[in-house]
PDB file of N, CA and C in Angstrom:
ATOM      1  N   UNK A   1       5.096  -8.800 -20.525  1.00  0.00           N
ATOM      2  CA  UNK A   1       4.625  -7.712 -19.704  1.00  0.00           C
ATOM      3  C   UNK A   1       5.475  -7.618 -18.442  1.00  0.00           C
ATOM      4  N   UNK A   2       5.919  -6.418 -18.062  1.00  0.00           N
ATOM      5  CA  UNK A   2       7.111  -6.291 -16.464  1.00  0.00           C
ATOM      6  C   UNK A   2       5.996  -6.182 -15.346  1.00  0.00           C
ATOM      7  N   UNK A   3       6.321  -6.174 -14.235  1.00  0.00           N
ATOM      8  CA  UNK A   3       5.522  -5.817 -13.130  1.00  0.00           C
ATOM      9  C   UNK A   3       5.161  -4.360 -12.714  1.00  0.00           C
ATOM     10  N   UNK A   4       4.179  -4.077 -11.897  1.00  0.00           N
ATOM     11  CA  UNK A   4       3.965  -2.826 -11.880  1.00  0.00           C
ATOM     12  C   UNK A   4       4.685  -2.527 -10.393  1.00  0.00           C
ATOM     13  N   UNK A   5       4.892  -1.715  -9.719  1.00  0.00           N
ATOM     14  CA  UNK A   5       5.218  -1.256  -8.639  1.00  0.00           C
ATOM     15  C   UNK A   5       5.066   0.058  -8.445  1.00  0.00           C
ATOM     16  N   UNK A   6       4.277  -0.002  -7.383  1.00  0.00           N
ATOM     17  CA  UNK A   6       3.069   2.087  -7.022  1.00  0.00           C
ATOM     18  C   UNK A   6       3.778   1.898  -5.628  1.00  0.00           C
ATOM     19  N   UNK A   7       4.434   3.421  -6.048  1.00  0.00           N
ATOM     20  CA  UNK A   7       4.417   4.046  -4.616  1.00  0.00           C
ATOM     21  C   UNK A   7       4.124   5.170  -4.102  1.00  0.00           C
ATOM     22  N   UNK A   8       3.014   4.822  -2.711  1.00  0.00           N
ATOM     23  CA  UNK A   8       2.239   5.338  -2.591  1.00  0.00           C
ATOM     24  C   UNK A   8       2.781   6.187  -1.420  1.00  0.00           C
ATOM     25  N   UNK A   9       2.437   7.818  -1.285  1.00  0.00           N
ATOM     26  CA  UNK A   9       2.777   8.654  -0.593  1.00  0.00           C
ATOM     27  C   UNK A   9       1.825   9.257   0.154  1.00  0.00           C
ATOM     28  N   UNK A  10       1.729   9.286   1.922  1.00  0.00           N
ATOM     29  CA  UNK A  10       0.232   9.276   2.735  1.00  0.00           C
ATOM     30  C   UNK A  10       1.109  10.561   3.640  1.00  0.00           C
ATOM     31  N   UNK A  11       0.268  11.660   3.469  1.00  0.00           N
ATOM     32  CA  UNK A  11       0.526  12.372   4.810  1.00  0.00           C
ATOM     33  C   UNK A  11      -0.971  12.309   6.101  1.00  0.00           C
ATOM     34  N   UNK A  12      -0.340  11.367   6.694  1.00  0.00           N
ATOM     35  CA  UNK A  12      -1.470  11.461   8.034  1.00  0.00           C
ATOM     36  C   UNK A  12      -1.989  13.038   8.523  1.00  0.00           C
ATOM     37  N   UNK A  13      -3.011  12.568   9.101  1.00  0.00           N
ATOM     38  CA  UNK A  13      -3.233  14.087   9.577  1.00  0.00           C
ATOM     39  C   UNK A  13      -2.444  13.784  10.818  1.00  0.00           C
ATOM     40  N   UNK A  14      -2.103  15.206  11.110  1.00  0.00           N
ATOM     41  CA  UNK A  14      -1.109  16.244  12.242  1.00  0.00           C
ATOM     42  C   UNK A  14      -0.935  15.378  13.310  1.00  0.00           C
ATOM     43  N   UNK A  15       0.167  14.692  13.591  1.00  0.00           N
ATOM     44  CA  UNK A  15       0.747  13.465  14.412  1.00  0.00           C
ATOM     45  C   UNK A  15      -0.031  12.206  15.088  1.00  0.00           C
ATOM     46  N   UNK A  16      -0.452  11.542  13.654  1.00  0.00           N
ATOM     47  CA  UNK A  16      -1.604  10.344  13.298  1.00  0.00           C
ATOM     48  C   UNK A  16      -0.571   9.313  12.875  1.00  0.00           C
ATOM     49  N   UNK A  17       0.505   9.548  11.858  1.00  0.00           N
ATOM     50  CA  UNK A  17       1.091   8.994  11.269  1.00  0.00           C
ATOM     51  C   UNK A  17       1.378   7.400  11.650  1.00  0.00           C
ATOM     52  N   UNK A  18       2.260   6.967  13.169  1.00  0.00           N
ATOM     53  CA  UNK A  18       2.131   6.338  13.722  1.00  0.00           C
ATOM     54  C   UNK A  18       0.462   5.331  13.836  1.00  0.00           C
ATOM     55  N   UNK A  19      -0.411   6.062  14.221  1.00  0.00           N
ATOM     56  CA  UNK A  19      -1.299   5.329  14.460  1.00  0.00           C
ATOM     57  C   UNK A  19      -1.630   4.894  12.880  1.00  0.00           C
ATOM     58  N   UNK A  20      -1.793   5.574  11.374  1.00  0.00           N
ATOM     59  CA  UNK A  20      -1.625   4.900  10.035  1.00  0.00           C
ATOM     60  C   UNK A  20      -0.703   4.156  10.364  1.00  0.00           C
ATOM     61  N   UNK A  21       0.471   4.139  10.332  1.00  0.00           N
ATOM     62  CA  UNK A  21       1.172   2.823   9.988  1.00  0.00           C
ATOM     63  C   UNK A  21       1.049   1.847  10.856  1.00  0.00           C
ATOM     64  N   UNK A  22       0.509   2.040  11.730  1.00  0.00           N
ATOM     65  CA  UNK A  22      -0.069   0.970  12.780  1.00  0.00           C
ATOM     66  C   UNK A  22      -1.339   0.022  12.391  1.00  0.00           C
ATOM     67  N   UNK A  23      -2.215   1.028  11.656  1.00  0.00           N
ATOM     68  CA  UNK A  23      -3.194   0.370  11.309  1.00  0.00           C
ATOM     69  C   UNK A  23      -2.749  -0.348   9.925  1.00  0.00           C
ATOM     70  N   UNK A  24      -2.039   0.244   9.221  1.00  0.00           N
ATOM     71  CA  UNK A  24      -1.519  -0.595   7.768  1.00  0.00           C
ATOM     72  C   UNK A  24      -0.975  -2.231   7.873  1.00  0.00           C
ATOM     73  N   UNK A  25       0.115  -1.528   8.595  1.00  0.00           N
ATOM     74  CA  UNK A  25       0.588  -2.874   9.192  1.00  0.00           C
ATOM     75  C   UNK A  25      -0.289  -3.812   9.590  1.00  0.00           C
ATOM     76  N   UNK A  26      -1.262  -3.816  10.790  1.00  0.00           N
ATOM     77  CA  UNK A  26      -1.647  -4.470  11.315  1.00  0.00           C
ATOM     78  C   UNK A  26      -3.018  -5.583  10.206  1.00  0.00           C
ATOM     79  N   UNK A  27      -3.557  -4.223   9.576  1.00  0.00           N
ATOM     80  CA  UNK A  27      -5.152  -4.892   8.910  1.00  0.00           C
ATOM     81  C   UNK A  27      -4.865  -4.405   7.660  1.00  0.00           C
ATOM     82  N   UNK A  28      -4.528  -3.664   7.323  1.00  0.00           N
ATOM     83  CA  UNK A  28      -4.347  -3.551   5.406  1.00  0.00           C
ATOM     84  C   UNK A  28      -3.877  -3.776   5.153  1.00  0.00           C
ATOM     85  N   UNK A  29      -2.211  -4.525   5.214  1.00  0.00           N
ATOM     86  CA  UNK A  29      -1.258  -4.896   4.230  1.00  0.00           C
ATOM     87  C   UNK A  29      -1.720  -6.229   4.310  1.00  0.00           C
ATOM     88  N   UNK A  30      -2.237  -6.732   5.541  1.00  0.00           N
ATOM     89  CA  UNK A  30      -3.047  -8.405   5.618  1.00  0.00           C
ATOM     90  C   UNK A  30      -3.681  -8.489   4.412  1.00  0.00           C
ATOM     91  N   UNK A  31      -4.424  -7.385   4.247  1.00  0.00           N
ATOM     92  CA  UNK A  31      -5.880  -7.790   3.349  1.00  0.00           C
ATOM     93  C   UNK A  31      -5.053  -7.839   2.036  1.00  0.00           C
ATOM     94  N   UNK A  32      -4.145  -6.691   1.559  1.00  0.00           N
ATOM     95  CA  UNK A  32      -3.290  -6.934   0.722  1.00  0.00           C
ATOM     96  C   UNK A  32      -2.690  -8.335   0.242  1.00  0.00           C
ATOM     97  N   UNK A  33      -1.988  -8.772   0.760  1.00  0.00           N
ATOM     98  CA  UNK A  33      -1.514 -10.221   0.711  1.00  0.00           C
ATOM     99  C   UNK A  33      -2.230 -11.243   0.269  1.00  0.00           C
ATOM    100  N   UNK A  34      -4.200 -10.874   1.002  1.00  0.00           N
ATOM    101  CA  UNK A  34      -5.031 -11.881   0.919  1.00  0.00           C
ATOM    102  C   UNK A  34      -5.096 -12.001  -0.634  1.00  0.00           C
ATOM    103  N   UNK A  35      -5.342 -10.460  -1.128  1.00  0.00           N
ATOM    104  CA  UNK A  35      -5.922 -10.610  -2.560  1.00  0.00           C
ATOM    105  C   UNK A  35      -4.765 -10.576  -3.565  1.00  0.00           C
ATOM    106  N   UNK A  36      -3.118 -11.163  -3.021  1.00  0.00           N
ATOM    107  CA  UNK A  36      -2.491 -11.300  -3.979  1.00  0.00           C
ATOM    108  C   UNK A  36      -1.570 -10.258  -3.984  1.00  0.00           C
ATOM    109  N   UNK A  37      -1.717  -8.993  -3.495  1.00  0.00           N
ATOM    110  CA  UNK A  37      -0.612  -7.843  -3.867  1.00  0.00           C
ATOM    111  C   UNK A  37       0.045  -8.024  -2.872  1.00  0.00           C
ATOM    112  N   UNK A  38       1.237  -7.452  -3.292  1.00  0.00           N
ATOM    113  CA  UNK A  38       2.629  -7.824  -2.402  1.00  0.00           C
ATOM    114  C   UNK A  38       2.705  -6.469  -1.842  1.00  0.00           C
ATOM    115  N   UNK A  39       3.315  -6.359  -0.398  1.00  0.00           N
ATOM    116  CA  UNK A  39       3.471  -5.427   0.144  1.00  0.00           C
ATOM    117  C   UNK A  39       4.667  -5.277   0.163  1.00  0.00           C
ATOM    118  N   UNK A  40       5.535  -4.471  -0.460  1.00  0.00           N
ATOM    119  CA  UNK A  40       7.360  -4.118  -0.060  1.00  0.00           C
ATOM    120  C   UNK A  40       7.662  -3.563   1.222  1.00  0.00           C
ATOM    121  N   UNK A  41       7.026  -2.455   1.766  1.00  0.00           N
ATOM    122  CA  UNK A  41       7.547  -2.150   2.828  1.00  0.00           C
ATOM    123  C   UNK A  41       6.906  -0.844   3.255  1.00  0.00           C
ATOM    124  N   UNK A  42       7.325   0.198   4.317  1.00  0.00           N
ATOM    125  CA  UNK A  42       6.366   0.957   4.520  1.00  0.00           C
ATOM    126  C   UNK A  42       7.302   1.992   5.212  1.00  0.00           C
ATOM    127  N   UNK A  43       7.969   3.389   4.524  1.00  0.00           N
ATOM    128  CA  UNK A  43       9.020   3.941   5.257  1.00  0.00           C
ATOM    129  C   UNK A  43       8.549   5.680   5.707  1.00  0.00           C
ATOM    130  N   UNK A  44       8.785   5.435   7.054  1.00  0.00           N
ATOM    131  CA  UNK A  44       8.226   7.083   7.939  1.00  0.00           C
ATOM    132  C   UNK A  44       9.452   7.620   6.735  1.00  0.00           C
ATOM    133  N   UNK A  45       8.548   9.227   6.455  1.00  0.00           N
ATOM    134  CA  UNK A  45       9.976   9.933   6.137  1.00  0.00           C
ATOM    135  C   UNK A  45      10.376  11.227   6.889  1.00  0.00           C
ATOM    136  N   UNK A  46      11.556  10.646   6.941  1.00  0.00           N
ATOM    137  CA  UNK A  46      13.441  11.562   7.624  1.00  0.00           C
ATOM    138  C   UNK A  46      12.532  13.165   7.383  1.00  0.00           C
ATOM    139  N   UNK A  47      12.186  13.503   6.655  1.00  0.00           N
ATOM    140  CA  UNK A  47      12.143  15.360   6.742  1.00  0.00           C
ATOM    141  C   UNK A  47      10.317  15.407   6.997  1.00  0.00           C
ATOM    142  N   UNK A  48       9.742  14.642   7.098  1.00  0.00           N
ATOM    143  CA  UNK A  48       8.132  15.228   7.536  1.00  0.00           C
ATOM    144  C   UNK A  48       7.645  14.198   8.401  1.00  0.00           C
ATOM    145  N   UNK A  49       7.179  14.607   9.745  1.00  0.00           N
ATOM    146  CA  UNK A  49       6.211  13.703  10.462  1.00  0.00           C
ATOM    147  C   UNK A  49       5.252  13.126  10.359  1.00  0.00           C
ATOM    148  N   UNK A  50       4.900  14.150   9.630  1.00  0.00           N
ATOM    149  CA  UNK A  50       3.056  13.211   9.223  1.00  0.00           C
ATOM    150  C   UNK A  50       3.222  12.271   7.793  1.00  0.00           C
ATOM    151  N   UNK A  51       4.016  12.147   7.204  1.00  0.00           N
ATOM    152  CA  UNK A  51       4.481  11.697   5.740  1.00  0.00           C
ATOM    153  C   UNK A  51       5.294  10.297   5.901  1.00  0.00           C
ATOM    154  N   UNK A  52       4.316   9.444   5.535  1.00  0.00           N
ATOM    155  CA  UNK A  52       5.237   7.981   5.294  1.00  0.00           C
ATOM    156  C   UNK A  52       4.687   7.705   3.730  1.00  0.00           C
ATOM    157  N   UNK A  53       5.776   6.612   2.799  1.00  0.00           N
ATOM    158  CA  UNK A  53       5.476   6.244   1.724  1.00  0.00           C
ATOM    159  C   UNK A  53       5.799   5.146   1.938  1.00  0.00           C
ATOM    160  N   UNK A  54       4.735   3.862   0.866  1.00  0.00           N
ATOM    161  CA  UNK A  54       4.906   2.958   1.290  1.00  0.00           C
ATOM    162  C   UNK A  54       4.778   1.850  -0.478  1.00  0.00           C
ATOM    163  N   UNK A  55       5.114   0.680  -0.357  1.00  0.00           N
ATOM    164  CA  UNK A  55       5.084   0.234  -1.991  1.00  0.00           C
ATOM    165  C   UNK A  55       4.293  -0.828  -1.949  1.00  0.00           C
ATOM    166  N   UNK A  56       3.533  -1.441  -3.073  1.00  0.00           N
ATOM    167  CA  UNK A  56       2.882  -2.973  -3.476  1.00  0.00           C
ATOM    168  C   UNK A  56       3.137  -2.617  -5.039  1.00  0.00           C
ATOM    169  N   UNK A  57       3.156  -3.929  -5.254  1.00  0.00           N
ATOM    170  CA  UNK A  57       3.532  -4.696  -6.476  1.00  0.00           C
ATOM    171  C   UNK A  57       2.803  -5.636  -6.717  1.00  0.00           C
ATOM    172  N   UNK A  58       2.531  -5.720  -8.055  1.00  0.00           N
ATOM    173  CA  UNK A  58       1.645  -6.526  -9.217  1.00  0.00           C
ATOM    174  C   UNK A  58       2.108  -7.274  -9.808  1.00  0.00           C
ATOM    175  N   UNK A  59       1.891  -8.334 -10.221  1.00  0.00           N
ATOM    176  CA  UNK A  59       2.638  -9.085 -11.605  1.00  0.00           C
ATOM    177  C   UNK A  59       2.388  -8.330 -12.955  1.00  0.00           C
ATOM    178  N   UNK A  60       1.317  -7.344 -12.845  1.00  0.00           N
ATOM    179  CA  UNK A  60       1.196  -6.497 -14.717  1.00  0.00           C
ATOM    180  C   UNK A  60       0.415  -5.479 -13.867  1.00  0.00           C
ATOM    181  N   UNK A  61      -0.260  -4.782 -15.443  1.00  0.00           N
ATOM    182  CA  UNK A  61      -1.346  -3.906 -15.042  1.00  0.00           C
ATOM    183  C   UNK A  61      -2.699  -3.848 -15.064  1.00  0.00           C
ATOM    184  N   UNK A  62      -2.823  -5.220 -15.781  1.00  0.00           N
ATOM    185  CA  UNK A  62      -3.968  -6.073 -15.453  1.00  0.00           C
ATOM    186  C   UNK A  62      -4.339  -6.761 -14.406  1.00  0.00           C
ATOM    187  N   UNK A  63      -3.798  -7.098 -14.151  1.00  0.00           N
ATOM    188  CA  UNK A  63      -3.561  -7.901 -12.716  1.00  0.00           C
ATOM    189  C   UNK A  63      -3.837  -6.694 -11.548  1.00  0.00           C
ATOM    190  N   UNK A  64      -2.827  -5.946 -11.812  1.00  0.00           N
ATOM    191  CA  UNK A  64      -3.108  -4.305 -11.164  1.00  0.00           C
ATOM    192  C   UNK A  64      -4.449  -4.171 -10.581  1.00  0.00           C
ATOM    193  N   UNK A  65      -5.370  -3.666 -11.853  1.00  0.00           N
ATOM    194  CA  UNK A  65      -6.863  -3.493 -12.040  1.00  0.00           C
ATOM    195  C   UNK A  65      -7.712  -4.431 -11.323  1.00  0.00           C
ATOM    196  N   UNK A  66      -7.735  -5.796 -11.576  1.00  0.00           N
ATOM    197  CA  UNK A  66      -8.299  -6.464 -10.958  1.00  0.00           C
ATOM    198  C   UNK A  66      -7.734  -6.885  -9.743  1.00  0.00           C
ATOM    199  N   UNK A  67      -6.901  -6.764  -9.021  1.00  0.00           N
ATOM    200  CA  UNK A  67      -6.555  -6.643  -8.031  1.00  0.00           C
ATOM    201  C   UNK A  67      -7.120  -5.592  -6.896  1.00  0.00           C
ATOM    202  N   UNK A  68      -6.945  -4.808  -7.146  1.00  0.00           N
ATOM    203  CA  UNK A  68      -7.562  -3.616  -6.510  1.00  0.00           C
ATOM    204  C   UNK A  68      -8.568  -3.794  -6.457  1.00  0.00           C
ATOM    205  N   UNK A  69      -9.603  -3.949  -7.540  1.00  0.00           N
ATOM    206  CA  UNK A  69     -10.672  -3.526  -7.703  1.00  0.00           C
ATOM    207  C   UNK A  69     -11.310  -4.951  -6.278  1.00  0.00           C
ATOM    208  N   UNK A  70     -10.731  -6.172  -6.433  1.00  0.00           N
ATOM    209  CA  UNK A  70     -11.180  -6.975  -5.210  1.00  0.00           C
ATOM    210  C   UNK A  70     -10.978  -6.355  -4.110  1.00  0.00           C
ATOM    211  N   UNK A  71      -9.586  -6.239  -3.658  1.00  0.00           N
ATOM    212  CA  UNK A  71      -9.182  -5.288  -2.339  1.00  0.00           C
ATOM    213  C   UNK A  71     -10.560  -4.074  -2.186  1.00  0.00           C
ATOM    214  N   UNK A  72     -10.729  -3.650  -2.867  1.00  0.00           N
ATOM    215  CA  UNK A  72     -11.489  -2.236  -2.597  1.00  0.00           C
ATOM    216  C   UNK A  72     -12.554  -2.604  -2.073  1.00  0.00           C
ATOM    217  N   UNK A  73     -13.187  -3.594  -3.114  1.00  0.00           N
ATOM    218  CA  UNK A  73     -14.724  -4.348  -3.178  1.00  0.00           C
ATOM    219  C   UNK A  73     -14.970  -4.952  -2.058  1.00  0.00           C
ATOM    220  N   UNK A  74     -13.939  -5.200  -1.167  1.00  0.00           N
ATOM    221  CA  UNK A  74     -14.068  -6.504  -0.610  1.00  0.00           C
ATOM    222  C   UNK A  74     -15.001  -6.156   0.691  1.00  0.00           C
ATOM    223  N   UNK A  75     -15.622  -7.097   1.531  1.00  0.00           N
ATOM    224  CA  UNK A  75     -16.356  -6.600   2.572  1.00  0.00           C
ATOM    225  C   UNK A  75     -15.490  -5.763   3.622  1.00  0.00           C
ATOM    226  N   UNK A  76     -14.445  -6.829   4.103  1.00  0.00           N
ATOM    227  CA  UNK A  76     -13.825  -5.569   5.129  1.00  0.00           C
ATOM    228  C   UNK A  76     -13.219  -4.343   4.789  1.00  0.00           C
ATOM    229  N   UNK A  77     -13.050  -3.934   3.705  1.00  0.00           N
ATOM    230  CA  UNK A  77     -12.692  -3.186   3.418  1.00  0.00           C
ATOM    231  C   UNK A  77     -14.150  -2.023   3.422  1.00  0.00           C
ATOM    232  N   UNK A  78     -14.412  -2.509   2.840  1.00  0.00           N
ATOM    233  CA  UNK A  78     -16.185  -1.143   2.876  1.00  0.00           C
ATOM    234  C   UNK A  78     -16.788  -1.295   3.855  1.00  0.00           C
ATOM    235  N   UNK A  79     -16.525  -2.268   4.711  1.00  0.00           N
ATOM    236  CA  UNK A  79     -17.710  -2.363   5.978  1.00  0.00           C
ATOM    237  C   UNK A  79     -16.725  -1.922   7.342  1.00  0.00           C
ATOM    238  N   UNK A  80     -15.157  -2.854   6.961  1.00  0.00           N
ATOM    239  CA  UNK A  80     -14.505  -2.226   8.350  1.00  0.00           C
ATOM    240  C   UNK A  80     -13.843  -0.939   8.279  1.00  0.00           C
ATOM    241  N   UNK A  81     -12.634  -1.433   7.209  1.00  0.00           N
ATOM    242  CA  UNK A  81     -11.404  -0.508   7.014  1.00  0.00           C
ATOM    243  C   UNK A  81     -11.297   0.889   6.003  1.00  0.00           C
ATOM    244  N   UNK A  82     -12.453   1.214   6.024  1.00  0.00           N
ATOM    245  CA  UNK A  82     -12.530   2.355   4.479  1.00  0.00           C
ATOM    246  C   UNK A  82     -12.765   3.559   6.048  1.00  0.00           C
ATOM    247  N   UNK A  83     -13.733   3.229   6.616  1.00  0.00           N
ATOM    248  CA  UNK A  83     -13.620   4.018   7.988  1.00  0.00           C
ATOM    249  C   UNK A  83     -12.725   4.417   9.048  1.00  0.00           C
ATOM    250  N   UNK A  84     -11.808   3.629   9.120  1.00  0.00           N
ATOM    251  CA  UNK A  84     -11.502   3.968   9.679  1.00  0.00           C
ATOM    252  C   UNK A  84      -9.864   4.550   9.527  1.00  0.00           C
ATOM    253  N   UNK A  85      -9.434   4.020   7.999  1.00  0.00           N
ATOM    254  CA  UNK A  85      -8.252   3.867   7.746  1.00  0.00           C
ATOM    255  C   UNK A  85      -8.451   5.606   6.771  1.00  0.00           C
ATOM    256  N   UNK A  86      -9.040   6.191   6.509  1.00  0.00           N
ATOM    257  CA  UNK A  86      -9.713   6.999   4.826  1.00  0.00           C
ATOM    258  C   UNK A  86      -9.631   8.204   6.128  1.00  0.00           C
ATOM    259  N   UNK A  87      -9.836   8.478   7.342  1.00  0.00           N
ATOM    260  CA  UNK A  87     -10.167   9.831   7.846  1.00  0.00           C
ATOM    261  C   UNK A  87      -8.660  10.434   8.802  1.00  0.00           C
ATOM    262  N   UNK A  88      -7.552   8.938   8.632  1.00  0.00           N
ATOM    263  CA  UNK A  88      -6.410   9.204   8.850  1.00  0.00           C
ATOM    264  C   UNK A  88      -5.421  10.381   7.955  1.00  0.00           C
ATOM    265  N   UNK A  89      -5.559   9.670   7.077  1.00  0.00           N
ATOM    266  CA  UNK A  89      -5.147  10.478   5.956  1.00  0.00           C
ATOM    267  C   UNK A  89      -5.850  11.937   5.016  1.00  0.00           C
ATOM    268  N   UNK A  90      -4.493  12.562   5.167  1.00  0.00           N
ATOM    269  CA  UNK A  90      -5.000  14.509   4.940  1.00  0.00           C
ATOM    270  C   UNK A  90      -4.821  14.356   3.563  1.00  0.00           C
ATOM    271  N   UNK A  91      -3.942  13.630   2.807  1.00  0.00           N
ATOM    272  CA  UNK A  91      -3.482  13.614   1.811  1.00  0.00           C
ATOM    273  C   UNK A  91      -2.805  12.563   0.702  1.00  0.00           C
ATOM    274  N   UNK A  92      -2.694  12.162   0.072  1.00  0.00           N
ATOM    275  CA  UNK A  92      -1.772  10.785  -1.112  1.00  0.00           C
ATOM    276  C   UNK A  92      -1.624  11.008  -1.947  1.00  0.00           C
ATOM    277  N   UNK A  93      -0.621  10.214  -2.781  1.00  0.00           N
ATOM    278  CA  UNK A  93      -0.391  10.733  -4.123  1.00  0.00           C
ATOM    279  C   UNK A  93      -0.042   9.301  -4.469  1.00  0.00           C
ATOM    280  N   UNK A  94       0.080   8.907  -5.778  1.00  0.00           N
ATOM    281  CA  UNK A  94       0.553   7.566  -5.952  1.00  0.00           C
ATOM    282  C   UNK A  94       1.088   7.588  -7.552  1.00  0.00           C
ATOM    283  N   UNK A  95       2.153   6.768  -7.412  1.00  0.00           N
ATOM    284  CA  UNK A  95       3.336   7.089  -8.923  1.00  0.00           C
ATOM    285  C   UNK A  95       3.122   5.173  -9.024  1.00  0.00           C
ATOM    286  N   UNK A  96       3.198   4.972 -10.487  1.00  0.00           N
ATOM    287  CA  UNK A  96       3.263   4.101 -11.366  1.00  0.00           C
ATOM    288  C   UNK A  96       4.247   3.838 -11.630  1.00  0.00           C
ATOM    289  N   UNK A  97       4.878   2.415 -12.080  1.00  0.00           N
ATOM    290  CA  UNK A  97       6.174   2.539 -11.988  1.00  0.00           C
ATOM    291  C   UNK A  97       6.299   0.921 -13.095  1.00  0.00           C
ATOM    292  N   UNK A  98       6.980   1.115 -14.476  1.00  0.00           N
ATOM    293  CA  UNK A  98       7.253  -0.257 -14.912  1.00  0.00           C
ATOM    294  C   UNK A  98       8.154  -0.942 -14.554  1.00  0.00           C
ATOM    295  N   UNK A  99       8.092  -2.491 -14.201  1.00  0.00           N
ATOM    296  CA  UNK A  99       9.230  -2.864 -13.103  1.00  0.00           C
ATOM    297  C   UNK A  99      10.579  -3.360 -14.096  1.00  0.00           C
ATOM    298  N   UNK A 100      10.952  -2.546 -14.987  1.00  0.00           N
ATOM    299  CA  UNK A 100      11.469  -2.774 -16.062  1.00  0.00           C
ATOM    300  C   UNK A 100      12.558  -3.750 -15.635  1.00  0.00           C
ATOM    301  N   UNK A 101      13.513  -3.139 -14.510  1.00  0.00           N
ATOM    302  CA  UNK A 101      14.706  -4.025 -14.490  1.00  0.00           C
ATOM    303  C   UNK A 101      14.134  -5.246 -13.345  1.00  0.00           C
ATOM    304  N   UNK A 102      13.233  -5.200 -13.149  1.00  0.00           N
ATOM    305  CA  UNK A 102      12.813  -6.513 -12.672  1.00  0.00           C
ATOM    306  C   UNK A 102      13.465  -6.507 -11.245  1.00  0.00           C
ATOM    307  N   UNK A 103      12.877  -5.119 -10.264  1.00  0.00           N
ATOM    308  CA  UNK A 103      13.034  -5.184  -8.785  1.00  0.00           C
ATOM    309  C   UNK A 103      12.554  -6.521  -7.870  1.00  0.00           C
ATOM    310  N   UNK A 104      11.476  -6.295  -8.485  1.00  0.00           N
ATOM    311  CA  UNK A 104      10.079  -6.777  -7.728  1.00  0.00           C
ATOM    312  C   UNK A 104      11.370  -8.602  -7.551  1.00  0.00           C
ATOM    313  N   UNK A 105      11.698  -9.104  -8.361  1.00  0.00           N
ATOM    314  CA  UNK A 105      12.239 -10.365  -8.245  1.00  0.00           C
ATOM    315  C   UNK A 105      13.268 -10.924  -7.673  1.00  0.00           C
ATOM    316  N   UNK A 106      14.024  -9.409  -7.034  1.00  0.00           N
ATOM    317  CA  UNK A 106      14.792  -9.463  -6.320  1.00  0.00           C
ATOM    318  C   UNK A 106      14.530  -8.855  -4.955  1.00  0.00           C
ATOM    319  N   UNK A 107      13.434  -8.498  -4.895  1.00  0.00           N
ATOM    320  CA  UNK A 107      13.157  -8.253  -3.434  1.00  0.00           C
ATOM    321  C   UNK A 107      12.791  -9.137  -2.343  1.00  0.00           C
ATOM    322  N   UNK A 108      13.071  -9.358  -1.132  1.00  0.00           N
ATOM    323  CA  UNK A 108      13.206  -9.991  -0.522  1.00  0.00           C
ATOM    324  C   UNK A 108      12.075 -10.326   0.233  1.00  0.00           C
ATOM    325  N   UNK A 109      11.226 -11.603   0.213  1.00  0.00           N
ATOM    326  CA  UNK A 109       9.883 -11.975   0.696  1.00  0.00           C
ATOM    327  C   UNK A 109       9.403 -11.145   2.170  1.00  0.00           C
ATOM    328  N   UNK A 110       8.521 -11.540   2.204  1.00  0.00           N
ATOM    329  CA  UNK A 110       8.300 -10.431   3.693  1.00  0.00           C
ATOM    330  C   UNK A 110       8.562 -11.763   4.791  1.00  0.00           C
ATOM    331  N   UNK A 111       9.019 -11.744   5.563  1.00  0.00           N
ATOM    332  CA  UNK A 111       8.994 -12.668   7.156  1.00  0.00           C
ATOM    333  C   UNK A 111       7.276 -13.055   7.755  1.00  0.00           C
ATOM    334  N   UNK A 112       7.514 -14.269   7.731  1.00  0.00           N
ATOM    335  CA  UNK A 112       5.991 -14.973   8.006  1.00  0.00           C
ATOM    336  C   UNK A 112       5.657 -14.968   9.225  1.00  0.00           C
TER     337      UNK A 112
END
């Protein structure tokens, strides 16, 4: 089985953007990490202000599933971060991706 890798596309509402990737950074890509998914990185984009895309990676798509489904479940997430992180965002889209040539193993750990 290859790895999965979603990348996920957030248009903040109308010059929020900053404060999303502020909050990502700071408390969701944490929680990410906690439950195992890898965070790649998180890039403003060059032609729209309110529009950053950002990536995590799975070891499968099982793993995928149950992965998430903890992240989602989890207390801070429904009690802290679903509030406050969910009314940032106007919009997302998210693409699936098989990690066929095997990115994910050459990407470079995140700095501790």
């Amino acid at each position: 089985m290859s790895g999965v890798i979603e990348i996920r596309t957030y248009r903040a509402q109308a010059g929020r953007r900053e404060e999303l990737t502020e909050l990502l950074e700071a408390r969701v890509f944490p929680l990410h990490r906690e439950t195992g998914i890898r965070v790649l990185g998180v890039f403003p984009s060059a032609e729209d202000s309110d529009t950053l895309v950002w990536l995590r990676a799975f070891p499968d798509a099982d793993s995928r599933d149950a992965m998430t489904k903890a992240l989602y479940g989890s207390k801070e997430w429904t009690d802290e971060l679903a509030g406050v992180v969910l009314p940032l965002i106007a919009d997302h889209t998210a693409v699936l991706l098989d990690d066929t040539p095997s990115l994910l193993s050459r990407w470079p750990e995140p700095a501790a």
